[in-house]
N, C-alpha and C. Protein backbone atom coordinates (compact mmCIF):
# COMPACT_ATOMS: atom_id res chain seq x y z
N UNK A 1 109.20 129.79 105.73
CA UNK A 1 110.50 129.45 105.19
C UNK A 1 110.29 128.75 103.84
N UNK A 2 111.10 128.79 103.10
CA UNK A 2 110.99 128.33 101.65
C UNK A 2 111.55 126.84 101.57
N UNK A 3 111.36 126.37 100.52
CA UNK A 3 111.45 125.11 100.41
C UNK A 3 113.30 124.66 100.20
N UNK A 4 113.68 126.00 99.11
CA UNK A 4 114.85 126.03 99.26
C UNK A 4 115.62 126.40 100.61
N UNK A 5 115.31 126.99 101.25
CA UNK A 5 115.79 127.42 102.60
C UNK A 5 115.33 126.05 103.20
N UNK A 6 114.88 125.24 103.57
CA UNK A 6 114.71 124.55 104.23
C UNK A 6 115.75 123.20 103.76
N UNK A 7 115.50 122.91 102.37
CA UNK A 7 116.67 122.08 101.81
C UNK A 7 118.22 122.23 101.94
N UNK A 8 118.25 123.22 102.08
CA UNK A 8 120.01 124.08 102.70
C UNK A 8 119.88 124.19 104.06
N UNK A 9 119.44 124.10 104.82
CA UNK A 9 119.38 123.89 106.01
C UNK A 9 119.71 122.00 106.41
N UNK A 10 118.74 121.50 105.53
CA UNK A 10 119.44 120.35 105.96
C UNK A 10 120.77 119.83 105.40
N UNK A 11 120.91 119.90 104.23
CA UNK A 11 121.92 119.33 103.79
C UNK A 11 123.41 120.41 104.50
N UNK A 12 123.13 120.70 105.33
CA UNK A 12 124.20 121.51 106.13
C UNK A 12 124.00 120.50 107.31
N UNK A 13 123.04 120.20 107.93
CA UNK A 13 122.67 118.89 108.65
C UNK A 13 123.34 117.83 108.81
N UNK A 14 123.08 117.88 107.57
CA UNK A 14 124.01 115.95 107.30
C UNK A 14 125.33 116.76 106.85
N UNK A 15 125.98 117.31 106.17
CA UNK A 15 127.30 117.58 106.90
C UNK A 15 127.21 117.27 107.70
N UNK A 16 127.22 118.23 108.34
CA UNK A 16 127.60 118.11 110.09
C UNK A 16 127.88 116.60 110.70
N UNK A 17 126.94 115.80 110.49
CA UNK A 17 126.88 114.48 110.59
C UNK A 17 127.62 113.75 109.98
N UNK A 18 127.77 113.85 108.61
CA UNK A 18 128.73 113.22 108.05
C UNK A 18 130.64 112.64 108.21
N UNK A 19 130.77 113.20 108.98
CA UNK A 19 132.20 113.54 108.93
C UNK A 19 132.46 112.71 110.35
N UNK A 20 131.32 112.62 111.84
CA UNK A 20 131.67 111.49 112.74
C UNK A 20 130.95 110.62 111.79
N UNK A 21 130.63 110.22 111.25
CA UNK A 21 129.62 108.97 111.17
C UNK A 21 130.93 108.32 110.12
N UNK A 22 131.45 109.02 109.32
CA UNK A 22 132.94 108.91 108.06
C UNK A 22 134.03 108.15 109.20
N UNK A 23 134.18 108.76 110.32
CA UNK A 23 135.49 108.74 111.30
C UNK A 23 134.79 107.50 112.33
N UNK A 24 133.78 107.35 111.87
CA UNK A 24 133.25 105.80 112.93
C UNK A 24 133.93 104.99 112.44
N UNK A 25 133.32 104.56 110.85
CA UNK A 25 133.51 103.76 109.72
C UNK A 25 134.95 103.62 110.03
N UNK A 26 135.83 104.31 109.89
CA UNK A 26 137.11 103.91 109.64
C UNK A 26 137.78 103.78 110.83
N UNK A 27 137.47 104.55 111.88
CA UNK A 27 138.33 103.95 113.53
C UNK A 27 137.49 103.03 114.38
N UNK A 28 136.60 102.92 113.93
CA UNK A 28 135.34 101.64 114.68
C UNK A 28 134.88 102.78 115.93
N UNK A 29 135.20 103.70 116.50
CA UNK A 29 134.76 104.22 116.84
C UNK A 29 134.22 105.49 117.73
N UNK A 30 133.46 105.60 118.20
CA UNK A 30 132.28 107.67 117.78
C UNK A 30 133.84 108.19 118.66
N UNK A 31 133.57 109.44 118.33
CA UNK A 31 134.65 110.42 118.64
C UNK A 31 133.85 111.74 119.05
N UNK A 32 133.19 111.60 120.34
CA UNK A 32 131.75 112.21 120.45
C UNK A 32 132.51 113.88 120.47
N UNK A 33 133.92 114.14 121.18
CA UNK A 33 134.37 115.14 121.38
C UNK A 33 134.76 116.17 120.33
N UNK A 34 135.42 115.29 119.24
CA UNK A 34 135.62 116.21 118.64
C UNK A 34 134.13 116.60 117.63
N UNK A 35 133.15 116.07 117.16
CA UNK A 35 131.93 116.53 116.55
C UNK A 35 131.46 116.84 117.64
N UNK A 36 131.86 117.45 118.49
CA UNK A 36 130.88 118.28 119.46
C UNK A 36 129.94 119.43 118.99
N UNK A 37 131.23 120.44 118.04
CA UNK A 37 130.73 121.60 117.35
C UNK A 37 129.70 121.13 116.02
N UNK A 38 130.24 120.22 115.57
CA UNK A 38 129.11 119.96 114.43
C UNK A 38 128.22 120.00 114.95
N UNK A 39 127.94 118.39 116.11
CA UNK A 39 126.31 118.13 116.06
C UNK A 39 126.10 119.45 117.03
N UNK A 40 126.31 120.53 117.47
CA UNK A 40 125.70 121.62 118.14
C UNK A 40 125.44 122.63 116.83
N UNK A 41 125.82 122.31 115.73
CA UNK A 41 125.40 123.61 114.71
C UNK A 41 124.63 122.70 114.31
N UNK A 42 124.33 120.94 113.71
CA UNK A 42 123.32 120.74 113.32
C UNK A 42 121.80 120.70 114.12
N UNK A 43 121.92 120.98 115.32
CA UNK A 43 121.05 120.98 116.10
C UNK A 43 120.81 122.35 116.36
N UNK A 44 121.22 123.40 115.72
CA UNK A 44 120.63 124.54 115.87
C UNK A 44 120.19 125.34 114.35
N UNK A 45 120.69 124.29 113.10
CA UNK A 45 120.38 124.34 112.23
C UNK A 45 118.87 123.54 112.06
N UNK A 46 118.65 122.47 112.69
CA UNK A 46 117.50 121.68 112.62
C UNK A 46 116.12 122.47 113.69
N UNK A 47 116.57 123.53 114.22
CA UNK A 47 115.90 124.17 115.12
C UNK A 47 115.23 125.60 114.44
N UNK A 48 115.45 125.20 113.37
CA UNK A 48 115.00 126.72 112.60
C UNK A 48 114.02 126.26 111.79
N UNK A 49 113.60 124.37 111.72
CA UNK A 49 112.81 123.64 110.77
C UNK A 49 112.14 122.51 111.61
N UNK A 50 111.89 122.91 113.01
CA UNK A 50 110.78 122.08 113.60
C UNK A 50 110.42 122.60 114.52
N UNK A 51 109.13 122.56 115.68
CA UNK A 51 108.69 123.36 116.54
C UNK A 51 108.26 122.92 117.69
N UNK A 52 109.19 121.75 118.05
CA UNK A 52 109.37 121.70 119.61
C UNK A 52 110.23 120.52 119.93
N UNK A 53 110.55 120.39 121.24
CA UNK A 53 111.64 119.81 121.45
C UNK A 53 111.89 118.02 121.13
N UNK A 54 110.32 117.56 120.99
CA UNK A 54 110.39 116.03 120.52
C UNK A 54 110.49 116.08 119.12
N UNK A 55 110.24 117.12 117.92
CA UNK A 55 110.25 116.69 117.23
C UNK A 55 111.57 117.23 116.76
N UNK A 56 112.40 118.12 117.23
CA UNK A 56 113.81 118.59 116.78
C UNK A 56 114.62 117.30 117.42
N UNK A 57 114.16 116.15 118.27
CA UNK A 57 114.99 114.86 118.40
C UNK A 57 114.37 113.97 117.51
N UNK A 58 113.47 114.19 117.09
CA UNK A 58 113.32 113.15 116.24
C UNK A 58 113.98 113.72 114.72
N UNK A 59 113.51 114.80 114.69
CA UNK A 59 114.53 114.82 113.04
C UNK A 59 115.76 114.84 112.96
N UNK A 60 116.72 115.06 114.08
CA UNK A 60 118.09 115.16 114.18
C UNK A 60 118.18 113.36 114.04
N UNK A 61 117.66 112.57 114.68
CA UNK A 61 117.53 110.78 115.21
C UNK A 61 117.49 110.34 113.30
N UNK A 62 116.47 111.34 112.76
CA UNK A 62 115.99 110.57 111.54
C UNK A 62 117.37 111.01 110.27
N UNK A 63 117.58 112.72 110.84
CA UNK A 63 118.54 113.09 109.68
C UNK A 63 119.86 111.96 109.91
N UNK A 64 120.39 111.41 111.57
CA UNK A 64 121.52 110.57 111.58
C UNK A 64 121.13 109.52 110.63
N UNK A 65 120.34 108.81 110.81
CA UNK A 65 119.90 107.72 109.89
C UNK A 65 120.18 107.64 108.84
N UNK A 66 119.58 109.28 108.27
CA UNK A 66 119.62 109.11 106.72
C UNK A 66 121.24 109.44 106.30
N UNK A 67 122.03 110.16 107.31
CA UNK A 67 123.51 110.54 106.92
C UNK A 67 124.48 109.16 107.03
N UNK A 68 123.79 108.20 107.68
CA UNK A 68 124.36 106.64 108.00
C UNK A 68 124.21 106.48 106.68
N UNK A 69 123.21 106.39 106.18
CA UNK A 69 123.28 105.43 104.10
C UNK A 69 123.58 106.45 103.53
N UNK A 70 123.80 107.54 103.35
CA UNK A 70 124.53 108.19 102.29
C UNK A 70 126.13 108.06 102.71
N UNK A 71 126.50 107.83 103.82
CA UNK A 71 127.84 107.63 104.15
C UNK A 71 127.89 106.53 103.38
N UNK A 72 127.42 105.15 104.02
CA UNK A 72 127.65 104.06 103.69
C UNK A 72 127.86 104.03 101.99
N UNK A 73 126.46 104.67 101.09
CA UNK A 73 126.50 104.55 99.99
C UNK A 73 127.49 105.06 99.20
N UNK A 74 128.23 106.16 99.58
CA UNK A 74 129.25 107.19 98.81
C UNK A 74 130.94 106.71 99.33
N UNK A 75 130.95 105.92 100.37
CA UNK A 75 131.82 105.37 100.91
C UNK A 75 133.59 105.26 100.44
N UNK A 76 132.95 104.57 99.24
CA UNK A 76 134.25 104.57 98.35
C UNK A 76 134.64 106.43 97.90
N UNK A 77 133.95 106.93 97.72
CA UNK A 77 134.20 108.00 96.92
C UNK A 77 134.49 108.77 98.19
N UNK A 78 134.07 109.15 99.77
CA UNK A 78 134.35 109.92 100.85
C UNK A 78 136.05 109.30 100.66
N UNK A 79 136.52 107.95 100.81
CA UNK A 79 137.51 107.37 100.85
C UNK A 79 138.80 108.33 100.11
N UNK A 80 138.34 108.36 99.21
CA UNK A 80 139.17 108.71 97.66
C UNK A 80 138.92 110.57 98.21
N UNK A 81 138.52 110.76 98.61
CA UNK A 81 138.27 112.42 99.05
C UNK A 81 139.44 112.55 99.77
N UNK A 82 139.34 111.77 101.52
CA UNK A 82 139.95 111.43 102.65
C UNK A 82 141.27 111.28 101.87
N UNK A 83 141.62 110.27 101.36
CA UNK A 83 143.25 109.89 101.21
C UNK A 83 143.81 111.12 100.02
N UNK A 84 142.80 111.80 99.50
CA UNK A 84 143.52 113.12 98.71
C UNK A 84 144.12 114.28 99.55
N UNK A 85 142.60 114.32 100.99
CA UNK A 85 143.28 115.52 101.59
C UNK A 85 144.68 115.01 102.39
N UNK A 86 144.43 114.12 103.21
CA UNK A 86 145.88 113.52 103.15
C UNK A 86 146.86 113.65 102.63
N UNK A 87 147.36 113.67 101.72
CA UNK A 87 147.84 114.10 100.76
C UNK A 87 148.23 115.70 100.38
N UNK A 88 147.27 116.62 100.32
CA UNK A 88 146.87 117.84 100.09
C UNK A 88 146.90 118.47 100.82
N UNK A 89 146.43 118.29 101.87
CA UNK A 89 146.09 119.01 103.43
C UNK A 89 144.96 120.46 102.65
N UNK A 90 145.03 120.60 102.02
CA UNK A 90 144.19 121.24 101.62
C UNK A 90 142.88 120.97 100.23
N UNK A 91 141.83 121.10 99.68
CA UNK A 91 141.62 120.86 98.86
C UNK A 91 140.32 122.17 97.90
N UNK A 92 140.50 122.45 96.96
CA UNK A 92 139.14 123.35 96.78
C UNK A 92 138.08 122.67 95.65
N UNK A 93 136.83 123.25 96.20
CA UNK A 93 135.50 121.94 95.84
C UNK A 93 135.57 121.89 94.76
N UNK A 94 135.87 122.68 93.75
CA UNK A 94 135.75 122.18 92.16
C UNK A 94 136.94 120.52 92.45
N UNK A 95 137.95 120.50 93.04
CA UNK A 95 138.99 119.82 92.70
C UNK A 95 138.44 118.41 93.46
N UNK A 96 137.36 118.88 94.66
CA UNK A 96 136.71 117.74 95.52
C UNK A 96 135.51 116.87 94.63
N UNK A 97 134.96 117.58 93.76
CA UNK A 97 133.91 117.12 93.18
C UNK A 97 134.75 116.24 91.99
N UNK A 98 135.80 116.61 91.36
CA UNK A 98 136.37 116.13 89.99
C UNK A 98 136.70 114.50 90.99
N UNK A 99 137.51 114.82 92.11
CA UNK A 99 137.78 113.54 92.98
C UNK A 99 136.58 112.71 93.27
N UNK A 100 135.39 112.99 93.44
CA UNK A 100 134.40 112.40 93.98
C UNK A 100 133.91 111.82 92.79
N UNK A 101 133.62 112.21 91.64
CA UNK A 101 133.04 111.65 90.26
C UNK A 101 133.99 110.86 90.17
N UNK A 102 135.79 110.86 90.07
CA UNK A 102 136.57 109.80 89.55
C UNK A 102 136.26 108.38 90.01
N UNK A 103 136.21 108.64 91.48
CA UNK A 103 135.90 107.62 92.20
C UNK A 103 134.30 107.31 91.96
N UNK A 104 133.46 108.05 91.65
CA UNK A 104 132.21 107.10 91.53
C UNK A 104 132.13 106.46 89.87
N UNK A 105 133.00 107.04 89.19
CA UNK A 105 133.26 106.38 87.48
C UNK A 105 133.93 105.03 87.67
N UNK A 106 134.90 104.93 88.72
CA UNK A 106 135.70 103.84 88.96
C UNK A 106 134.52 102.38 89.64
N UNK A 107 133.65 103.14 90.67
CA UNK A 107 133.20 102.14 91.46
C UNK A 107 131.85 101.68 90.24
N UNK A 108 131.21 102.41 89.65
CA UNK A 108 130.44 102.08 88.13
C UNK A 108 131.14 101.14 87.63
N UNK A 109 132.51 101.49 87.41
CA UNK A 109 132.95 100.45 86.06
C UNK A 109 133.56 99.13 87.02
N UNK A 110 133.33 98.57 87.64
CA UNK A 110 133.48 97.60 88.23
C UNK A 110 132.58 96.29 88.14
């Protein structure tokens, strides 16, 4: 597998992750039911990039970790995403990314 294939594999990963770990943060807490389907595609996405069953728990254990501080770190800017689709109910990524830079220009100039 390629290096790029393997890098798109994870960062489909942490998606997956991202979005309960987003919905912790703000309702205090896990909502194991509805990321059911995520963490079952990131765990079959992480199964195409390790080769046996301790170490596909340990990289899923390590990818949560690492999707915990990029949550934490981007926080403000997931925020400013969240209260657009709200808003929107819909959104398309050129218009998600222009939202995500506003908000990280804002949390800079602070």
């Amino acid at each position: 597998m390629s290096l790029r294939t393997a890098r798109r594999l994870e960062a489909g990963i942490i998606a997956c992750f991202a979005g309960h770990i987003a919905e912790k943060q703000v309702s205090g807490r896990n909502n194991w039911v509805h990321s059911s389907v995520d963490r079952k595609i990131a765990t079959d996405l992480a199964s195409y990039l390790t080769g046996s069953n301790a170490e596909l728990e340990a990289y899923l254990k390590w990818l949560w970790v690492r999707t915990e501080g990029l949550v934490n770190l981007y926080q403000p800017q997931i925020a400013a995403l969240a209260s657009a689709l709200l808003e929107e109910k819909t959104i398309q990524a050129k218009h998600a990314r222009e939202i995500f830079r506003e908000a990280m220009l804002k949390r800079q100039a602070k």
